[in-house]
Protein backbone atom coordinates (compact mmCIF):
# COMPACT_ATOMS: atom_id res chain seq x y z
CA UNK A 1 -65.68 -100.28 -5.62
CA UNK A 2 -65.53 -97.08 -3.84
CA UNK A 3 -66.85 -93.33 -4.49
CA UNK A 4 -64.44 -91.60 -2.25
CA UNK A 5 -61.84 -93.48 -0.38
CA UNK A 6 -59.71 -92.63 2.42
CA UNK A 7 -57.08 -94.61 3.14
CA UNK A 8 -54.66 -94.14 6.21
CA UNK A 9 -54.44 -89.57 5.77
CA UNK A 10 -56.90 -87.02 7.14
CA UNK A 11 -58.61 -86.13 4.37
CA UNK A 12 -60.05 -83.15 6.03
CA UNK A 13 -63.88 -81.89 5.47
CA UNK A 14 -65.96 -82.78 2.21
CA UNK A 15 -68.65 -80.48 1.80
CA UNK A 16 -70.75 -82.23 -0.97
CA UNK A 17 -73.24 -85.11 -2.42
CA UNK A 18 -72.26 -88.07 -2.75
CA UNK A 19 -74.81 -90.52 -5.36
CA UNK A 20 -73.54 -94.53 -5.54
CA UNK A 21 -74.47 -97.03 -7.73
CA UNK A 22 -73.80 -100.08 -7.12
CA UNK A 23 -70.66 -99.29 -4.91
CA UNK A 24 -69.85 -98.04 -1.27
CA UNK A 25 -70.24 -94.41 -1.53
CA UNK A 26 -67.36 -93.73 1.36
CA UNK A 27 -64.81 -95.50 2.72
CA UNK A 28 -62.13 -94.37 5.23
CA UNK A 29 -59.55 -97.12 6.61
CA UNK A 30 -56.25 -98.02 7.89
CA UNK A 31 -56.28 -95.11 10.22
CA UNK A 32 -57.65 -92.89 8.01
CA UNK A 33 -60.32 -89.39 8.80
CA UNK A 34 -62.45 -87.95 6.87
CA UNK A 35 -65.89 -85.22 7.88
CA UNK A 36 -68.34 -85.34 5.32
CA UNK A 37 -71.14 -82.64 5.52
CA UNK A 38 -73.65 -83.69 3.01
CA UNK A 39 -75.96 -86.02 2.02
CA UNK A 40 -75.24 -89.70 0.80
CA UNK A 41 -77.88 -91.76 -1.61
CA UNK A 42 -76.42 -95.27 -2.57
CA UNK A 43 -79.19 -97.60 -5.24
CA UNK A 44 -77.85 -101.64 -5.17
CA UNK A 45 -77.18 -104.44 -2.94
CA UNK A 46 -75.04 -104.95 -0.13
CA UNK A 47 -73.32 -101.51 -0.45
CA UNK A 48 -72.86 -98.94 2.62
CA UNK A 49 -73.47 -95.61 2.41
CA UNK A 50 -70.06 -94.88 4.37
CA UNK A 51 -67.81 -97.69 6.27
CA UNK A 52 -65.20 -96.77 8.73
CA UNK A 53 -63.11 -99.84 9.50
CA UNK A 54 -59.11 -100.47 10.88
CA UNK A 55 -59.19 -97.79 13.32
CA UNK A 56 -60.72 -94.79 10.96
CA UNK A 57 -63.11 -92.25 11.47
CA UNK A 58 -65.49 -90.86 9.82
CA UNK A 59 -67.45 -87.59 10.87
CA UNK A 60 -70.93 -86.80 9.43
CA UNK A 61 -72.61 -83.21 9.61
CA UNK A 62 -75.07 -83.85 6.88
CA UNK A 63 -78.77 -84.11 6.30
CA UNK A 64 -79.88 -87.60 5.15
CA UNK A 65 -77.99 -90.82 4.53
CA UNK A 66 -80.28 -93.07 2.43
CA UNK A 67 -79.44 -96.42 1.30
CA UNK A 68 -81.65 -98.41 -1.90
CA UNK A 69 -80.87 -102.65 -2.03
CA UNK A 70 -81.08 -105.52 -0.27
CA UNK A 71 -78.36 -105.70 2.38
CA UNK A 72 -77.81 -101.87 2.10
CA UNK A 73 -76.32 -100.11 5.46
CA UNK A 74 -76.56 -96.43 6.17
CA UNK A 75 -73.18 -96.39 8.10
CA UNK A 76 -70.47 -99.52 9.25
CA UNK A 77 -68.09 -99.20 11.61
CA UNK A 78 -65.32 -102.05 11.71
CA UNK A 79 -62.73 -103.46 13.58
CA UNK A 80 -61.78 -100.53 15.58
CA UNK A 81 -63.75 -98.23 13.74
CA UNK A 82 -65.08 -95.10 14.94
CA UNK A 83 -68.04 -93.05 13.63
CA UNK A 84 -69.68 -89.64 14.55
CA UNK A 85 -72.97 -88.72 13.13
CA UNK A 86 -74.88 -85.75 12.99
CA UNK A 87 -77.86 -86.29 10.65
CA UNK A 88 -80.49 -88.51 9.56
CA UNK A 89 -80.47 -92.25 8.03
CA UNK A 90 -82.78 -94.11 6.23
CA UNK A 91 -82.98 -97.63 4.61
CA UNK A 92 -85.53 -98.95 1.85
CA UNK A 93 -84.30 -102.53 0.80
CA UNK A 94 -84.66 -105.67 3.22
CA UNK A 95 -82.37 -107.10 5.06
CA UNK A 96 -80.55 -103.57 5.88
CA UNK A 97 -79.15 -101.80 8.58
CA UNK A 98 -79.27 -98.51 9.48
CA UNK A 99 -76.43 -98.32 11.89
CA UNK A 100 -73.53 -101.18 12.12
CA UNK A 101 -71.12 -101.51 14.92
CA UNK A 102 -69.08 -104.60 15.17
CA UNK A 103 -65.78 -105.75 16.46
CA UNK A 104 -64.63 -103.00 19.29
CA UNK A 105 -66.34 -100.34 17.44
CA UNK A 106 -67.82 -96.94 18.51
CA UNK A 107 -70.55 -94.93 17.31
CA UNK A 108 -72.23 -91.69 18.36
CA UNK A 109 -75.26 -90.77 16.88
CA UNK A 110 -77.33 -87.54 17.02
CA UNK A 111 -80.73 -87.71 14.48
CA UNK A 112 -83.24 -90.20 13.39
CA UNK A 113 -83.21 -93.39 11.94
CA UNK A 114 -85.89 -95.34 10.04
CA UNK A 115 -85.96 -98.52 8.42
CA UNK A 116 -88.86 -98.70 5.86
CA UNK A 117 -87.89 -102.45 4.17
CA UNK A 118 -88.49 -105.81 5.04
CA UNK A 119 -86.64 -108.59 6.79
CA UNK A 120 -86.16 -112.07 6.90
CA UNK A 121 -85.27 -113.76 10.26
CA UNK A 122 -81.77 -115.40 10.49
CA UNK A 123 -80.34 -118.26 11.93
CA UNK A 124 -79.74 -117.59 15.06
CA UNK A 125 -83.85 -116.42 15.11
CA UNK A 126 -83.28 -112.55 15.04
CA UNK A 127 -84.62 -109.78 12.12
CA UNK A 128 -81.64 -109.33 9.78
CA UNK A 129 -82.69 -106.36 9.22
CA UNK A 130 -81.87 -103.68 12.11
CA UNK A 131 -82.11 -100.03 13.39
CA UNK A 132 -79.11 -100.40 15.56
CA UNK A 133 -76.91 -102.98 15.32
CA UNK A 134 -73.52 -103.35 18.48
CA UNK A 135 -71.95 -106.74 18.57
CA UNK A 136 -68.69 -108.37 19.58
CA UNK A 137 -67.49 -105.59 21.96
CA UNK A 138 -68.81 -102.53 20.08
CA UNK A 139 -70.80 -99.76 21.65
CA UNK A 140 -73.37 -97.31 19.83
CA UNK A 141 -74.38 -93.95 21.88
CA UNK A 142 -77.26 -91.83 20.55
CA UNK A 143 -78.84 -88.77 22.16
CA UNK A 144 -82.14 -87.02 21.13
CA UNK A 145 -83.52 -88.70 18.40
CA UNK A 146 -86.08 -91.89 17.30
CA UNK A 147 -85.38 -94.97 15.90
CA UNK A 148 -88.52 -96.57 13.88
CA UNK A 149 -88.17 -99.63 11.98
CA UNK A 150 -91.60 -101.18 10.04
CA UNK A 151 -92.08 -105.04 9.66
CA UNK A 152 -90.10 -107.83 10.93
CA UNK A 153 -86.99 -105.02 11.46
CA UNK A 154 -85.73 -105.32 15.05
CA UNK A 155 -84.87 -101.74 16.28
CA UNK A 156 -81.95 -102.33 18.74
CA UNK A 157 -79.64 -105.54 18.38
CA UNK A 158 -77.07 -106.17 20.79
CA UNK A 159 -74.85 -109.44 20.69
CA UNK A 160 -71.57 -110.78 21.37
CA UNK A 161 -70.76 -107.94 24.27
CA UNK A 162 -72.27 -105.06 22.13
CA UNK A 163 -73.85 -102.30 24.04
CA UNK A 164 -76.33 -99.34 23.24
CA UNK A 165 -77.14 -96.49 25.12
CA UNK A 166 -80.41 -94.05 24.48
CA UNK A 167 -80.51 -90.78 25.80
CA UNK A 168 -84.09 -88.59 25.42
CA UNK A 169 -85.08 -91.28 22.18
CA UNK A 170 -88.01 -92.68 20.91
CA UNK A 171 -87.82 -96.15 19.91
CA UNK A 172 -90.91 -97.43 18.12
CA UNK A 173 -91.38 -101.72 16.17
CA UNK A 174 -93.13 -104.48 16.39
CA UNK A 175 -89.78 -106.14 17.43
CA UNK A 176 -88.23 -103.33 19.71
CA UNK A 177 -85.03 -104.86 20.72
CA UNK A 178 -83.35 -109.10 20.68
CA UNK A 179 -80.01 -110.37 21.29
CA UNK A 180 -78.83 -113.76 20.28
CA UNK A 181 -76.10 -114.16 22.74
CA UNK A 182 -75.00 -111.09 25.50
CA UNK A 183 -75.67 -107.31 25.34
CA UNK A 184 -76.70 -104.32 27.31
CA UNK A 185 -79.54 -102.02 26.13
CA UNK A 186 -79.69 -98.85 28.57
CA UNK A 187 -82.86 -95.86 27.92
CA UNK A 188 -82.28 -93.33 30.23
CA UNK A 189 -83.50 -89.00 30.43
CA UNK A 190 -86.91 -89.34 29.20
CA UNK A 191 -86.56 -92.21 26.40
CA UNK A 192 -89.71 -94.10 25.26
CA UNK A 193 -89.20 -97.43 24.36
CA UNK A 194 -92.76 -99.21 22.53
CA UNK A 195 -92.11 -102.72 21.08
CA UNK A 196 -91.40 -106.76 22.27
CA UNK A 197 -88.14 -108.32 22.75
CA UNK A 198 -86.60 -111.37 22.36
CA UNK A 199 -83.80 -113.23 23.25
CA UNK A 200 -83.42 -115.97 20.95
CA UNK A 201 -81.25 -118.39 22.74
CA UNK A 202 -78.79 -119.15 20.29
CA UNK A 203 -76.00 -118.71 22.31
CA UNK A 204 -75.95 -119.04 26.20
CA UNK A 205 -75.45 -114.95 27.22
CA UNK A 206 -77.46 -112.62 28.84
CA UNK A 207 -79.46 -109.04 27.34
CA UNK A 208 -79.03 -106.12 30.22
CA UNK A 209 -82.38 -103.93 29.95
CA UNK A 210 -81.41 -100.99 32.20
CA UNK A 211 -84.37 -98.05 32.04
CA UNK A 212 -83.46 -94.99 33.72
CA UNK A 213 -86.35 -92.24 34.00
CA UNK A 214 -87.69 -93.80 30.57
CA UNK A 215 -90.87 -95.83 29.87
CA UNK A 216 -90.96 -99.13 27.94
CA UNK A 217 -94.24 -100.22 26.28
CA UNK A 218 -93.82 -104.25 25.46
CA UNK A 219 -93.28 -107.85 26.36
CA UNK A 220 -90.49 -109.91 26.92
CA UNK A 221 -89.47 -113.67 25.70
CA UNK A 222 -86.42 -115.20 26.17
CA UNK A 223 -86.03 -118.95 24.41
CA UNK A 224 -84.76 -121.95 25.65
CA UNK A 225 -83.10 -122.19 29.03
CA UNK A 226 -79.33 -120.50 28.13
CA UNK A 227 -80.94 -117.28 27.39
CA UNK A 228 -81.78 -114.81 30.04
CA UNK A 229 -83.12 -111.13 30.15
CA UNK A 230 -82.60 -108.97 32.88
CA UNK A 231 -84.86 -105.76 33.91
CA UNK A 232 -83.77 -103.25 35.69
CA UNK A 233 -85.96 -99.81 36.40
CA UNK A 234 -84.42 -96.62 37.99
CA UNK A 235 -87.57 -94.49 38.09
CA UNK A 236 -89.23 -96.28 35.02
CA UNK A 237 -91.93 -97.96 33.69
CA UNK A 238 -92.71 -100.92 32.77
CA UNK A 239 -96.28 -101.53 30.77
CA UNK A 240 -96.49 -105.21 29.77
CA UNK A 241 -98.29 -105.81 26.83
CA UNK A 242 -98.65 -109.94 26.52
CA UNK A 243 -97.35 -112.78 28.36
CA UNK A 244 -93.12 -112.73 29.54
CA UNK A 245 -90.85 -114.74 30.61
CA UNK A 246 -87.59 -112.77 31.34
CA UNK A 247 -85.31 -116.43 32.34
CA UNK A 248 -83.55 -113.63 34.25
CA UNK A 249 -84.50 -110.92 36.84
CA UNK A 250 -86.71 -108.07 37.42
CA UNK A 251 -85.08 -105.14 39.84
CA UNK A 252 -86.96 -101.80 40.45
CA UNK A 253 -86.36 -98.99 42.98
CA UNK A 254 -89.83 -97.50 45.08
CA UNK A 255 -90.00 -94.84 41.87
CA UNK A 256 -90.57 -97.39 39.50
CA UNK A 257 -93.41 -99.26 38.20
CA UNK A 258 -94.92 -102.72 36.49
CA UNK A 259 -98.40 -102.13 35.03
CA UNK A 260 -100.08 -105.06 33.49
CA UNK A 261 -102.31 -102.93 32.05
CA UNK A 262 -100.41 -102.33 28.76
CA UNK A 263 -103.52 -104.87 26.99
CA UNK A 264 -106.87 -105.91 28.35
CA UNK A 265 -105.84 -109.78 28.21
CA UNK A 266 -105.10 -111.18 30.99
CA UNK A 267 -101.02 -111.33 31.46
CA UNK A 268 -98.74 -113.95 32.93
CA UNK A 269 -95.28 -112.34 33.53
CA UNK A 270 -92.20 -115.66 34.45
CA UNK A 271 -89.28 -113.88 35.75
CA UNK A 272 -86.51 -116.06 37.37
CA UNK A 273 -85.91 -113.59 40.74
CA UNK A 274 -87.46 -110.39 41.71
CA UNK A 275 -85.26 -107.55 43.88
CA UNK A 276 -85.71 -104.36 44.82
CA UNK A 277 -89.36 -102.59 45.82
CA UNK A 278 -91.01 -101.61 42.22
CA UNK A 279 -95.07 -100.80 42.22
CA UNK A 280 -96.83 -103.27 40.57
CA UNK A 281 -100.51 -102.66 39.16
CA UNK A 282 -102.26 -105.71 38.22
CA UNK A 283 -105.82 -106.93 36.48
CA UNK A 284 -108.19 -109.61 37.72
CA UNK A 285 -106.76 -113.19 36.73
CA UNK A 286 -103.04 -111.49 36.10
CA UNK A 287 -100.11 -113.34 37.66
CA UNK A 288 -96.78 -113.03 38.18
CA UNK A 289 -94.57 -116.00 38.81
CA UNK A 290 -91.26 -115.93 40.01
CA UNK A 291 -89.46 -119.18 39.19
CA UNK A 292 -86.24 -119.02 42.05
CA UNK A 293 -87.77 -116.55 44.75
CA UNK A 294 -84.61 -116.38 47.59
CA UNK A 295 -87.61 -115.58 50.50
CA UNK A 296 -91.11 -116.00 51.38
CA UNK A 297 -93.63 -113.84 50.19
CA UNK A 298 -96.70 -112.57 51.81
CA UNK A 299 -99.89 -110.82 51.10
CA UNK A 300 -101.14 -108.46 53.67
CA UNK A 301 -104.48 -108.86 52.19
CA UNK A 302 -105.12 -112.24 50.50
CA UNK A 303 -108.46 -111.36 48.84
CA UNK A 304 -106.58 -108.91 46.55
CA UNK A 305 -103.25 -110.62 46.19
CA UNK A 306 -103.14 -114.27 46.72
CA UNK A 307 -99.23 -115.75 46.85
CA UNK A 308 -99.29 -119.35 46.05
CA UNK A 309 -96.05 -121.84 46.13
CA UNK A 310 -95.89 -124.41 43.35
CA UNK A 311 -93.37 -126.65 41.94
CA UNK A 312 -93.17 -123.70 39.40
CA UNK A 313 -92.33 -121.11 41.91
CA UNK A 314 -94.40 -118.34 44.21
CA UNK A 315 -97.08 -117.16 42.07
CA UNK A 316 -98.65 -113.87 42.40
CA UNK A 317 -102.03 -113.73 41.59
CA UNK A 318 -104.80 -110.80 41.41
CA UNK A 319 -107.67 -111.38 43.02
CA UNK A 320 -109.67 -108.50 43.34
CA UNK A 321 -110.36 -105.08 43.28
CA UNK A 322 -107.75 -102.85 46.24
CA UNK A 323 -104.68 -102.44 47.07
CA UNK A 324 -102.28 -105.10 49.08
CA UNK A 325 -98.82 -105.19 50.56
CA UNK A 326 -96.09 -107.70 49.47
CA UNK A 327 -94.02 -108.44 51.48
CA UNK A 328 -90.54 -110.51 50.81
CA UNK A 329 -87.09 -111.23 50.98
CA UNK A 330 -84.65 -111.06 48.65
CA UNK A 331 -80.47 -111.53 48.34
CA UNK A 332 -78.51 -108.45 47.15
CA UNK A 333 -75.52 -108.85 45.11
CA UNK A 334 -73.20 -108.55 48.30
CA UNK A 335 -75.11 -112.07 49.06
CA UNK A 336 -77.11 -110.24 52.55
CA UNK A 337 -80.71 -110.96 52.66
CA UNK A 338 -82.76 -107.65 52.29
CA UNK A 339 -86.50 -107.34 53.44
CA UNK A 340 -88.51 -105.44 50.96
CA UNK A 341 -92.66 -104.40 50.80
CA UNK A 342 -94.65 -103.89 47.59
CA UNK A 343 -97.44 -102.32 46.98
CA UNK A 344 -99.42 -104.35 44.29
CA UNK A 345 -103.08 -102.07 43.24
CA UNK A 346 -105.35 -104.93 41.60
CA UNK A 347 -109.01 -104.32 39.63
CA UNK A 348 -110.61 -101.30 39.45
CA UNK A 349 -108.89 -98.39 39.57
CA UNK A 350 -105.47 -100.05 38.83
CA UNK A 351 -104.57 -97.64 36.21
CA UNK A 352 -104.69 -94.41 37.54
CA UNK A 353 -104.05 -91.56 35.83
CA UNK A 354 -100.83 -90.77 34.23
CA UNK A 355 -99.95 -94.64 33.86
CA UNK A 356 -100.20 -95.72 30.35
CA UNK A 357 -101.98 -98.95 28.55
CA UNK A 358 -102.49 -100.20 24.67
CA UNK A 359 -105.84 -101.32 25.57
CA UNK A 360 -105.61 -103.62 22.51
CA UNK A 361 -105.57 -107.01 23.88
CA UNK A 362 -102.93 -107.50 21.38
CA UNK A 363 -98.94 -108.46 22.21
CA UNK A 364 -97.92 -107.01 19.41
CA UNK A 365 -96.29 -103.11 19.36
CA UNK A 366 -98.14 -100.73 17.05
CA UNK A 367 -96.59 -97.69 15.93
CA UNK A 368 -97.99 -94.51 15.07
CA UNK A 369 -100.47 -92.34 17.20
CA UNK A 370 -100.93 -95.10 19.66
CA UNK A 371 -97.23 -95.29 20.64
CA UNK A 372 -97.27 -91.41 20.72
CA UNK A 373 -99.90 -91.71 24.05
CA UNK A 374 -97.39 -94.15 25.53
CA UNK A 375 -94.63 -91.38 25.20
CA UNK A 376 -97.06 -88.29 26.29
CA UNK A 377 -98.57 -89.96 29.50
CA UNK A 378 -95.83 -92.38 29.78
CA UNK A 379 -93.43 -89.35 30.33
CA UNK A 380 -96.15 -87.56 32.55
CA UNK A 381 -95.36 -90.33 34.99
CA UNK A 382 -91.70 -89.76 34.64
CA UNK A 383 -91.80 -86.29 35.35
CA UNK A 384 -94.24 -87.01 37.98
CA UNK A 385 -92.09 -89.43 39.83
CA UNK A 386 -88.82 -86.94 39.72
């Protein structure tokens, strides 16, 4: 059951309220338009607050979309489904969604989302509950807002091919972003990112990280051996927060950085390769390993940085307080070997101002006025670098 329904005409610009009970409060399909500027409250379970499916659209200039139930979504687009939103969502019943893109689906966002209820964790070991959701070939695009999800909620969700893209956002949880499968994730123009993610390895597939002049606050875990998470930082940073292990690779220009001084425990970062000539800033005890390393590495000062080759790989270990030089090789994606130097800072004086850290000792991502430092001085850096 349906409030308003669209089906297959352009049914041109509602400018009211819509209030559901127990049913979908908007519904476009089969080719159908609608633009809705108002606000949408739905109360009951497994309801949306508006669903665009079979190649509709549906255009929101509104103020708030709130949803009330378990498995309640703000907005669904569907199976070709396209959605435009200018306004604010919010979910209060577990297991919901705030945003829903699946099957070669399209949404642009512009506004805030925030997911207040709980969530249970799946099968396939992600939150059900999600702040954005893109899988099986959709994409979702938002520009200048935050997305904040509370509990076991995981803030970004990418699977099955889905893609999102952040443009000047805040992104704050406990569980900032997971993938069961494949994905891409991409911050870029001054997002801050605060929160762990995980790729649960229920599917073999790969989650694409891509930070461009945006700051991540977090750790990383990928399970099992089929799945993999890849890093890449375009004048970013990187604060680790607890122990990672990417199964996948970590690729930085000279602008970016890795600063293990996101907690005061002592970190151990697994990453299968490393490419590219990111600053690294490092704490006593600290290592990095690097599982498949294509060169040698060196230390140009081994009291610092001492490089050690095990059966697990070259580890990278801090030593003491300075500054060293690593040096290594590296192959590109053309397959040509490139020669790259690092400069690793280690003890004292290893956070330097503008560089961020938690100083918790704990993995986990708060929220709040702690995560608003990482985006002040986090962005200082940014703007610093450009």
């Amino acid at each position: 059951a349906t409030v308003i329904a669209v089906d297959g005409v352009d049914g041109g610009t509602l400018k009211q309220d819509i209030t559901a009970i127990d049913e979908h409060a908007l519904w476009v399909y089969s080719g159908g338009k609608v633009t809705l500027e108002g606000n949408i409250t739905t109360t009951g379970n497994s309801i949306y607050g508006a669903w665009a499916s079979a190649s509709s659209t549906f255009v929101y200039i509104g103020g708030v979309i709130s949803t009330n139930g378990r498995a309640a979504d703000g907005v669904f687009a569907y199976s070709n489904g396209f959605a435009d939103l200018k306004g604010d969502i919010a979910t209060y019943g577990q297991n919901s969604t705030a945003i829903r893109a699946q099957t070669s689906s399209d949404v642009t966002m512009k506004g805030n989302v925030t997911i207040y209820g709980e969530s249970e964790i799946g099968a396939n070991g992600q939150p059900v509950g999600r702040g954005l959701s893109a899988a099986i070939n959709s994409r979702i695009v938002m520009t200048d807002g935050s997305v904040i999800v509370s509990g076991d909620n995981v803030a970004l969700y990418a699977s099955v091919g889905g893609g999102i893209e952040l443009s000047n956002v805040v992104v704050e949880g406990v569980r900032l972003a997971g993938s069961d499968s494949s994905g891409t994730i991409e911050a870029k123009d001054g997002s801050t990112l605060t929160g762990d993610i995980l790729h649960s390895g229920f599917a073999e597939g790969t989650l694409e990280l891509i930070l461009s002049d945006s700051v991540w606050n977090g750790s990383v875990e990928a399970s099992g051996d089929i799945g993999v998470i890849n890093v890449d930082l375009g004048n970013s940073q990187w604060n680790v927060t607890g122990d990672s292990n990417t199964n996948g690779k970590i690729t930085g220009d000279a602008d970016s950085k890795i600063d293990f001084n996101g907690t005061t425990d002592t970190i151990t970062v697994i990453i299968d390769n490393l490419t590219g000539e990111p600053a690294i800033s490092m704490k006593p005890d600290d290592k990095l390993i690097i599982k498949n390393a294509d060169g040698k590495f060196e230390s140009s000062n081994p009291d610092v940085i001492e490089v050690i080759e095990t059966e697990n790989g070259v580890e990278i270990i801090s030593k003491g307080d300075g500054e060293a030089e690593l040096k290594y090789s590296y192959i590109d994606e053309d397959g040509k070997i490139k020669e790259a130097t690092i400069k690793v800072v280690s003890g004292a004086g290893s956070q330097t101002s503008g560089e961020t850290s938690r100083g918790g000792g704990s993995s986990n991502c708060n929220t709040g006025v702690g995560a608003a430092l990482f985006a002040l001085f986090g962005l200082a850096f940014i703007q610093k670098r450009k």
